[in-house]
Protein backbone atom coordinates (compact mmCIF):
# COMPACT_ATOMS: atom_id res chain seq x y z
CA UNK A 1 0.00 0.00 0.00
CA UNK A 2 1.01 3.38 -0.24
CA UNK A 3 -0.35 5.84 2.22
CA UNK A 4 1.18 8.68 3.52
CA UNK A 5 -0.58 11.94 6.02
CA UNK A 6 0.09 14.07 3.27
CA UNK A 7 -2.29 11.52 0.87
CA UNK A 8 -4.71 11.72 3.84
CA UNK A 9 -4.85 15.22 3.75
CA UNK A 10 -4.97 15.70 0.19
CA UNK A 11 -7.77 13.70 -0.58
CA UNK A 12 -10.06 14.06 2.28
CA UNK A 13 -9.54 10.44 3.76
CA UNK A 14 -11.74 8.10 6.36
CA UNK A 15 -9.84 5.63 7.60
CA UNK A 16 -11.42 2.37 9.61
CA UNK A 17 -11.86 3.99 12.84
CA UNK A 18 -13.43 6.66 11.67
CA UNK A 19 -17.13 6.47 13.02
CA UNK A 20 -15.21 7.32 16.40
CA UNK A 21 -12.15 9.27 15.70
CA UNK A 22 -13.74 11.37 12.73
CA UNK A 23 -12.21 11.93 9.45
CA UNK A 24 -8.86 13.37 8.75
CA UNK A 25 -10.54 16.79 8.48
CA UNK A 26 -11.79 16.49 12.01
CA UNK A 27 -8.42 15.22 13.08
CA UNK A 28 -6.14 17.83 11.25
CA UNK A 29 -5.57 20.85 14.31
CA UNK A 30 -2.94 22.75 12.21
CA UNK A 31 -0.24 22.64 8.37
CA UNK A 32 2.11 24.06 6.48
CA UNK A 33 1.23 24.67 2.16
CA UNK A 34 3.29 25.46 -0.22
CA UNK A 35 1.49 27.06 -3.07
CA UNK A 36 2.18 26.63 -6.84
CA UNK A 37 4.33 29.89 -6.91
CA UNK A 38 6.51 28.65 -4.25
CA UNK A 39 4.69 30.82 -1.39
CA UNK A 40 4.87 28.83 2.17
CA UNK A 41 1.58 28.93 3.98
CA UNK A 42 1.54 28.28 7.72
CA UNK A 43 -1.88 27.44 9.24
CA UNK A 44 -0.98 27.25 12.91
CA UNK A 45 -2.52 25.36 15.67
CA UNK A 46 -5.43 26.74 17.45
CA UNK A 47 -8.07 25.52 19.91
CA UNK A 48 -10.89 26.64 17.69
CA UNK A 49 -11.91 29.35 15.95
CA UNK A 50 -15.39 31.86 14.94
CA UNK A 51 -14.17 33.61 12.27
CA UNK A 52 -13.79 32.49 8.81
CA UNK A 53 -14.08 31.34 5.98
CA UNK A 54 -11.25 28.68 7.34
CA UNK A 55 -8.78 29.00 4.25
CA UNK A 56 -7.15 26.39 5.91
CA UNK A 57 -9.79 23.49 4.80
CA UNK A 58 -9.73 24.46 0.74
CA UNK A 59 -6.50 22.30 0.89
CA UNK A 60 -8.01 19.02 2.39
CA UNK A 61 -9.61 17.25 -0.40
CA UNK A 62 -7.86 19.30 -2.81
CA UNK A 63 -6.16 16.47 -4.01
CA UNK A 64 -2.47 18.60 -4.23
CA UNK A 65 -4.46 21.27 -6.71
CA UNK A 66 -4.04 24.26 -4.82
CA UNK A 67 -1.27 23.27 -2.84
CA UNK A 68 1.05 20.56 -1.26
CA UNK A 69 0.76 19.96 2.26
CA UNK A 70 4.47 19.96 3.71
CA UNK A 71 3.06 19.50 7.54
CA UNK A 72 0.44 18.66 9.74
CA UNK A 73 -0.28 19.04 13.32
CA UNK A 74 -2.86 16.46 14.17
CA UNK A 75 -4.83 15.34 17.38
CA UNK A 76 -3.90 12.29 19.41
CA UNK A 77 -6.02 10.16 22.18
CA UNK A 78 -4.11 7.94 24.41
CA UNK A 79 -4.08 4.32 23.98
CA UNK A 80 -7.13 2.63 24.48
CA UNK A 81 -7.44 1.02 28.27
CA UNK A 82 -10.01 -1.76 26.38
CA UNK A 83 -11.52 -3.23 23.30
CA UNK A 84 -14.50 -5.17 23.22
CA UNK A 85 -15.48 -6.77 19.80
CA UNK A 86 -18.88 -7.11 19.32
CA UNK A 87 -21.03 -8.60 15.73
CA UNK A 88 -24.64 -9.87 15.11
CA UNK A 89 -26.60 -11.00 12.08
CA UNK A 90 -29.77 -9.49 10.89
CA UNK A 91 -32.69 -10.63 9.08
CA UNK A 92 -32.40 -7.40 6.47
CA UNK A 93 -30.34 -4.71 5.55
CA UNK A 94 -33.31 -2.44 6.76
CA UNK A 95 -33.10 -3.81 10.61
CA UNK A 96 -29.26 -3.33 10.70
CA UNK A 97 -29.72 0.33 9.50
CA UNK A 98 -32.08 0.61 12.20
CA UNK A 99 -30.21 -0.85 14.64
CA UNK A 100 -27.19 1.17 14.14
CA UNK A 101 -29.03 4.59 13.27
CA UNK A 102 -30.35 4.05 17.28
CA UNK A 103 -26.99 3.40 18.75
CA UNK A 104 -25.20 7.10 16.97
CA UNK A 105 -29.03 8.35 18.34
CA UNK A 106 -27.85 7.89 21.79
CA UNK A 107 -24.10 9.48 21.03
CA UNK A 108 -22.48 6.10 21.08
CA UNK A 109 -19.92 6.15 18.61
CA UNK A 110 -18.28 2.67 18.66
CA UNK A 111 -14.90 2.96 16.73
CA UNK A 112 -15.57 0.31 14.03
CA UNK A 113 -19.18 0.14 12.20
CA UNK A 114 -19.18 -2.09 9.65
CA UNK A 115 -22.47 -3.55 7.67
CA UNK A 116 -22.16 -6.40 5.23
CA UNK A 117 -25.04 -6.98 3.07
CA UNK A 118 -26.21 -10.72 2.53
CA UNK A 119 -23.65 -11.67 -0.52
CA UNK A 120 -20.63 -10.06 1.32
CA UNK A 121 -21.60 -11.68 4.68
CA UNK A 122 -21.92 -15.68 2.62
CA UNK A 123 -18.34 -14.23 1.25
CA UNK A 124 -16.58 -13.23 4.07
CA UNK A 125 -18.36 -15.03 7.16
CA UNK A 126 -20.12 -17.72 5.19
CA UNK A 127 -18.56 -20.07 8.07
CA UNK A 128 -19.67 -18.43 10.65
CA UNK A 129 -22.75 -20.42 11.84
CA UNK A 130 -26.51 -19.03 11.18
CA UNK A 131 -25.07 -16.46 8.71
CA UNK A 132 -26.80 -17.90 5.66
CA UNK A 133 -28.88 -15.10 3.88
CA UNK A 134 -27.97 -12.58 6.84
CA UNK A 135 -26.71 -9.55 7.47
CA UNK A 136 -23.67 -9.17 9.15
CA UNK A 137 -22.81 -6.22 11.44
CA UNK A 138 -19.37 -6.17 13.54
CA UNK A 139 -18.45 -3.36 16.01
CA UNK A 140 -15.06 -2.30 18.14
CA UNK A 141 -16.06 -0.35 21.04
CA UNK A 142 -12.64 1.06 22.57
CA UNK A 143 -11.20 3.64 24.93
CA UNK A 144 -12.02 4.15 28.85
CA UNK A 145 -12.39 1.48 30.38
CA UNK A 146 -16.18 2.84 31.54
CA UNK A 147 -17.23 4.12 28.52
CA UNK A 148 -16.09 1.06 26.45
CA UNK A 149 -18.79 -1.32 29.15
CA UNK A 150 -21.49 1.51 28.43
CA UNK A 151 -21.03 1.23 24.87
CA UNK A 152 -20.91 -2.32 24.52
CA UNK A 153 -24.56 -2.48 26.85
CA UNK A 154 -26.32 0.19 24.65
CA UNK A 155 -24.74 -1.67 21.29
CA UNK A 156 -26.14 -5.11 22.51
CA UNK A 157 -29.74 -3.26 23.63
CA UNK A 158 -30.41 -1.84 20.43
CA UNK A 159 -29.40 -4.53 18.24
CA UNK A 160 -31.68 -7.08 20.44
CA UNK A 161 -34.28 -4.92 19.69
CA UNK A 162 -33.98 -4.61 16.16
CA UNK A 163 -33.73 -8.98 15.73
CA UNK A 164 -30.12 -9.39 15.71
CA UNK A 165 -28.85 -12.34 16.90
CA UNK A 166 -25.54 -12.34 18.64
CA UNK A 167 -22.38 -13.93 16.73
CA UNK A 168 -19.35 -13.47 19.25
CA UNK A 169 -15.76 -12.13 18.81
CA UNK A 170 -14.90 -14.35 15.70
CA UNK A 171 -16.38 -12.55 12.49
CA UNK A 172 -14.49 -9.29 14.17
CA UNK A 173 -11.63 -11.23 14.55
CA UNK A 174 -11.96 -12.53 11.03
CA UNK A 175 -11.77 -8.98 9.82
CA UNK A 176 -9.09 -7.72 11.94
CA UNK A 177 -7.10 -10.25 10.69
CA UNK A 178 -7.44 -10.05 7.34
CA UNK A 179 -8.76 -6.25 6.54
CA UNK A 180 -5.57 -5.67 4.05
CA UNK A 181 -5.44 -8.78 2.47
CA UNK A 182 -5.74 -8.55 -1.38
CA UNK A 183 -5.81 -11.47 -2.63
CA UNK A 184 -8.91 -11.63 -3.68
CA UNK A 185 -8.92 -8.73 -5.66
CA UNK A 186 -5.30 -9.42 -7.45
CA UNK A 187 -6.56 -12.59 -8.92
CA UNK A 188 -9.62 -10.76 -10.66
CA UNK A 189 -7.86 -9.57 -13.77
CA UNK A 190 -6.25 -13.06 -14.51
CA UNK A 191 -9.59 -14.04 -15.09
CA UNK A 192 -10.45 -11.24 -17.07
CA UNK A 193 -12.60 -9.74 -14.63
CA UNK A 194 -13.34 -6.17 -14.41
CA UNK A 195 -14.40 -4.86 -11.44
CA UNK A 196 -14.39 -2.08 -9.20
CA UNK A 197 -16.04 0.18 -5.80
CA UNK A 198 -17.56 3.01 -5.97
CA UNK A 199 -18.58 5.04 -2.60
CA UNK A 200 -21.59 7.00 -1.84
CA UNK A 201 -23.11 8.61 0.61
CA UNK A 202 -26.83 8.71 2.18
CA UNK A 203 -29.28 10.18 4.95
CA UNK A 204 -31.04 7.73 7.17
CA UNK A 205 -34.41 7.96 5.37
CA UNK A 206 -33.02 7.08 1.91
CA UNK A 207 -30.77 4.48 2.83
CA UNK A 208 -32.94 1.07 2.29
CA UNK A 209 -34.27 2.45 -1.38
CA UNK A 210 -30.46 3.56 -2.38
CA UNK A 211 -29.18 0.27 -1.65
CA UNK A 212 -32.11 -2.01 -3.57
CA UNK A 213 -32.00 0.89 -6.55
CA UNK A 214 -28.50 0.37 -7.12
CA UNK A 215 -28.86 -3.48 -6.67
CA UNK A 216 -31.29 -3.55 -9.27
CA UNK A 217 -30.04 -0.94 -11.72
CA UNK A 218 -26.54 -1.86 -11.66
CA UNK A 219 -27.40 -6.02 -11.51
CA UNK A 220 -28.75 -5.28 -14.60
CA UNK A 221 -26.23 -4.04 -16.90
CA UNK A 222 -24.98 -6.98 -19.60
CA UNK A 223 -22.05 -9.02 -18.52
CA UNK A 224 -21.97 -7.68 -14.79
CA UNK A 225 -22.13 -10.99 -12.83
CA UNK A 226 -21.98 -9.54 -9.12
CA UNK A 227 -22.97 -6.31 -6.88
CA UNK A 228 -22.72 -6.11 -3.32
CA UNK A 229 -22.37 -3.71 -0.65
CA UNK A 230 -20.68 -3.04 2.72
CA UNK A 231 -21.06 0.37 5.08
CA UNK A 232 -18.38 1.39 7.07
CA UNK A 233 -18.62 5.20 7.78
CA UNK A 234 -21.57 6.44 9.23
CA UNK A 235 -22.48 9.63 10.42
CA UNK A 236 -25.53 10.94 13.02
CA UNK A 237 -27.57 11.54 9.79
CA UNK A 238 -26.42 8.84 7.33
CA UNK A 239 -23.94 6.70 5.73
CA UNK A 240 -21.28 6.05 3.57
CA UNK A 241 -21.92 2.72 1.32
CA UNK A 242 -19.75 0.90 -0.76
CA UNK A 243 -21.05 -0.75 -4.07
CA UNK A 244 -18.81 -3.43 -5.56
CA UNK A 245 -19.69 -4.52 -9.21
CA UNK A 246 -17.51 -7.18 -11.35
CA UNK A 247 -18.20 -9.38 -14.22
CA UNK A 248 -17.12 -9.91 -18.23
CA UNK A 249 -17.37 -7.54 -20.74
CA UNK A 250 -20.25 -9.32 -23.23
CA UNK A 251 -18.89 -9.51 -26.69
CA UNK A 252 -18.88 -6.29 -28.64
CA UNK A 253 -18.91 -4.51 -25.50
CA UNK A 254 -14.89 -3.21 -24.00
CA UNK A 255 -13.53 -3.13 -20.73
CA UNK A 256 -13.81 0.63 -20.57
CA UNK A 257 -17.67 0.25 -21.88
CA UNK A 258 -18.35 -2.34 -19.94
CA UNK A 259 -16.98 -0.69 -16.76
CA UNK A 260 -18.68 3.03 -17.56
CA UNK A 261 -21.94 1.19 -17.54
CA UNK A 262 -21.63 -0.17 -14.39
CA UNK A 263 -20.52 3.49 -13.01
CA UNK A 264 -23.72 5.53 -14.92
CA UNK A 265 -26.01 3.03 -13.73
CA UNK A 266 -24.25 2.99 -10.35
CA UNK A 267 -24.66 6.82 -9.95
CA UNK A 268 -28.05 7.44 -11.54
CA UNK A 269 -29.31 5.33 -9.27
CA UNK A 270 -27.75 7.16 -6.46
CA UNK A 271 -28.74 10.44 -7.44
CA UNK A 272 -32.42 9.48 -8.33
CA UNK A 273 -32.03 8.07 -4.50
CA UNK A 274 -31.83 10.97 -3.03
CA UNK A 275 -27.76 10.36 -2.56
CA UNK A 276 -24.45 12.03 -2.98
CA UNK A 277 -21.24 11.07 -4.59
CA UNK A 278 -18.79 9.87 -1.81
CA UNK A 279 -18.62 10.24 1.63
């Protein structure tokens, strides 16, 4: 992989954590730019501030356009005194939504969120006992020792209460384990496979009809042979969702075609959905 602060910065990133820890522009406190013409630009660290506009957020997501970030000053929490790993499986992707959607309700931000719809739960916990035609939710809940127990009671009430049935430590395990493990993907060209994921965002209220839209819109387009989903960045009023599409070009049809299909089909859904274009 590469992956650097500066990338972070440049392209406004969410990393794993996030639903906890925020996003790198929550994180960022303070940076040094240098500008195309050479100028230095030294944003310095403050506690807050009320006057703006903050000049200091055009470069984060500017993807290096209006600047390269040289420095950063960025917060830091001390090392968490416990982690409790938490998953359960859910008759539909509407109850998980729910379920989860109540737990940010009550300011309970575990640090990992992460929602498998029913294909990617048969392809990455399909051993995992009673997971057949489920969907799988895992959580980390980490940090103070107190808060961590509080979290993990209020995660466990509202999942109960939405029909999730409780799956232990392993599937979170599972992930931790192998969350940069690629192998999967590499082999998908050999096989003439294209493929690829394309992130989205969505309020709470248009959540269930964005996911079956795309399903059905992008399920449909010749030679695409699979399209799942996973959430993993989640926010008090919504989501971000990943889409994952793959399959064979049909004949007459290119790669490039074949894959700009599955990203106009992919977005019109979205946007007739009510959604937004990344996270």
């Amino acid at each position: 992989y590469t992956s650097s602060l500066g990338g972070w910065i440049a392209h406004r990133a969410a990393g794993q954590f996030s639903t906890k820890y925020g996003k790198i522009e929550d994180i960022v406190l303070g940076m040094e730019v240098v500008l195309p013409q050479g100028e230095l630009i030294k944003f310095k660290t403050i506690a807050g501030a009320s006057t703006g506009p903050l000049l200091d957020k055009l470069f984060i997501g500017g993807e290096g356009t209006l600047g390269i970030v040289t420095q950063a000053t960025l917060k830091i929490w001390p090392i968490p005194e416990k982690r409790t790993l938490i998953s359960y499986t859910f008759p539909s992707i509407e109850a998980s939504f729910e379920a989860v959607r109540e737990i940010l309700r009550e300011n309970i931000y575990p640090g990992v969120i992460r929602i498998y719809d029913q294909s990617e739960t048969s392809r990455h916990f399909g051993e995992v006992e009673n997971t057949k035609d489920k969907v799988m939710v895992i959580f980390v809940c980490e940090g103070n020792q107190k808060l961590v127990d509080l979290e993990e009671t209020i995660t466990r009430e509202k999942c109960e209460k939405n029909f999730g049935a409780d799956c232990g430590e392993a599937p979170v395990e599972h992930w931790i384990e192998t969350r940069f493990k690629v192998t999967e993907t590499s082999s998908m060209p050999a096989y003439k496979l294209v493929f690829d994921t394309i992130e989205v965002a969505s309020l709470w209220e248009n959540a269930a009809k964005l996911y079956y839209s795309v399903l059905e819109a992008t399920g449909k387009v010749k030679g695409n042979l699979l399209i799942t989903a996973h959430v993993s960045h989640f926010y008090p009023n919504g989501i971000g969702i990943y889409f994952t599409f793959g399959g064979v070009p049909p004949k007459g049809t290119s790669d490039l075609e074949f894959y700009q299909n599955c990203w106009n089909s992919t977005i019109k859904a979205v946007l007739d959905a009510g959604g937004s274009i990344g996270h």
